[in-house]
Structure formats: structure tokens, C-alpha cells
Protein backbone atom coordinates (compact mmCIF):
# COMPACT_ATOMS: atom_id res chain seq x y z
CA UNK A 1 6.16 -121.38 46.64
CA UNK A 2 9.47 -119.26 46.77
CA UNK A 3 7.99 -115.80 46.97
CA UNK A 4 4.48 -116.62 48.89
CA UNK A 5 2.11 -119.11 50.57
CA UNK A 6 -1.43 -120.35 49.84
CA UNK A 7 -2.86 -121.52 52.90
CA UNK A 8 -6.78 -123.06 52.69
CA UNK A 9 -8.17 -122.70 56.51
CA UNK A 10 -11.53 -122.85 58.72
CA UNK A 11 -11.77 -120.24 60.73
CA UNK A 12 -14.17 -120.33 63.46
CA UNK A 13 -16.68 -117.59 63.28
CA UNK A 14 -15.59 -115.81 66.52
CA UNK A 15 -12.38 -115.29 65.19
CA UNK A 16 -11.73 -112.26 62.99
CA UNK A 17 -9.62 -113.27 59.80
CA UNK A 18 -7.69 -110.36 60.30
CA UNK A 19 -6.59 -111.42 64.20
CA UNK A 20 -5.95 -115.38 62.52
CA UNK A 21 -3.40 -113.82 59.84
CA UNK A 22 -1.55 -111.59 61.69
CA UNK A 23 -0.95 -114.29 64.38
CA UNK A 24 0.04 -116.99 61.31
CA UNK A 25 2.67 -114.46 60.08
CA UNK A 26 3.65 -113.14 62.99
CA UNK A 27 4.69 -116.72 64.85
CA UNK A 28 5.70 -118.23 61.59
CA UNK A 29 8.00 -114.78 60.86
CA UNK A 30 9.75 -115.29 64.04
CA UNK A 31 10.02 -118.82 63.90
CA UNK A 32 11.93 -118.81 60.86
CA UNK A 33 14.06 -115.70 62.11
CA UNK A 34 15.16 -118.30 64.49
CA UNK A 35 16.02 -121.07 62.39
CA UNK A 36 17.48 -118.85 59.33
CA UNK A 37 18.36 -115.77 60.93
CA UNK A 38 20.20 -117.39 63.75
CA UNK A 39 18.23 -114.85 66.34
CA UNK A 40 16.87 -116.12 69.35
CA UNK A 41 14.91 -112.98 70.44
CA UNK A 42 14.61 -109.37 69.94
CA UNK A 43 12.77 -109.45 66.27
CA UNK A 44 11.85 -105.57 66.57
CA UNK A 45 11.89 -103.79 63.48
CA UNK A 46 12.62 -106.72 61.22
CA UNK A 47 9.88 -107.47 58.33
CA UNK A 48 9.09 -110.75 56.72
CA UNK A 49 5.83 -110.77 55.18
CA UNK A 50 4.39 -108.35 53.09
CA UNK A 51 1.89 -105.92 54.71
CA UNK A 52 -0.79 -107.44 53.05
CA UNK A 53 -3.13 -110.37 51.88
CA UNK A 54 -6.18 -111.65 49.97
CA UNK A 55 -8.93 -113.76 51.90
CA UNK A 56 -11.48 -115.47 49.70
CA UNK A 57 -14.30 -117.83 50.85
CA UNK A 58 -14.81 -121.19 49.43
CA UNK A 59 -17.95 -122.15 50.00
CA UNK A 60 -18.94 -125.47 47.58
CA UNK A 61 -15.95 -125.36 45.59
CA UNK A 62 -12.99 -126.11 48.30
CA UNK A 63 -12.20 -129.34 46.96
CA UNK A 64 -11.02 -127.60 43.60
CA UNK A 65 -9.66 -124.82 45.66
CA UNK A 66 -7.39 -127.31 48.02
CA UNK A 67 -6.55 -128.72 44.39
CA UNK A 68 -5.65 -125.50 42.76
CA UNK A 69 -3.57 -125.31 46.25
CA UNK A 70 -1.87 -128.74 45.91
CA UNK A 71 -0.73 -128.13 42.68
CA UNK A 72 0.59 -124.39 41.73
CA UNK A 73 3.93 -125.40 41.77
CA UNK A 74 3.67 -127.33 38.96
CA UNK A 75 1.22 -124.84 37.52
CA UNK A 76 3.52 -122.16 37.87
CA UNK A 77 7.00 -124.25 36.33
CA UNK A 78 4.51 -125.18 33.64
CA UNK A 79 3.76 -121.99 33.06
CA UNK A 80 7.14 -120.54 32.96
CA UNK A 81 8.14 -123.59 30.29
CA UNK A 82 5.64 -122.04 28.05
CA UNK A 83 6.91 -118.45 28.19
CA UNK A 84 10.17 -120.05 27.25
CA UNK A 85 9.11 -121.77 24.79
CA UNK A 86 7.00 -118.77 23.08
CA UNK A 87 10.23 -116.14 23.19
């Protein structure tokens, strides 16, 4: 998506899903400092992601979660057709 990711992972149970985000966004921040921000190092004080994020376990239902996943984009332009169409 253009203004956030939905990710569907397994996380081990030693790992805290706080300690598993914060490495995600922090590598993937820097990485695409790198390729967009034309830095090699030094990333102090710059921000990428937001501060925060939602967690949810999926239990039974992760097919229809990996699903829901697969297909926002189109959920979301469908979406946005509709509000055009209803204004």
C-alpha cells in the first residue's frame, strides 16, 4: 500500500513481538534510506515509520486473513470508486 504495510508473520514464542517489529522497521527504514535517500550511513534522527502498530493473532482464520492481505489494494481502489461514484 502507499501509506502502510500489512505483514502476516509467525513469530516464535521466545521472541517478543515488540523486539520482531522494531527490528522489521528499523532494517527495512534504513534499507530504503539507502536506496531512496541516497545515504549510505549515519540515519540518526531521521524517521520513517510511524511510532506505532497493531498486532492481532490469527489463530483458525489466517487463510482469510493472508486473503484479506493479498487483496486490499484492490479493496481499497474499489472502495475509493464507490465514494466517487456516491458524491
Amino acid at each position: 500500500m502507499g501509506d502502510h504495510v500489512h505483514m502476516c508473520l509467525s513469530i516464535p514464542p521466545k521472541y517478543a513481538v515488540s523486539n520482531v517489529v522494531g527490528y522489521i522497521k528499523g532494517k527495512s527504514a534504513i534499507q530504503i534510506a539507502r536506496k531512496y535517500g541516497g545515504r549510505q550511513r549515519n540515519f540518526t534522527g531521521e524517521h520513517f515509520w510511524a511510532r506505532g502498530y497493531f498486532v492481532s493473532t490469527v489463530g483458525l482464520d489466517e487463510h482469510m486473513v493472508r486473503a484479506y492481505i493479498r487483496n486490499q489494494e484492490e479493496e481499497d481502489e474499489r472502495y475509493d470508486q464507490m465514494k466517487l461514484v456516491m458524491e
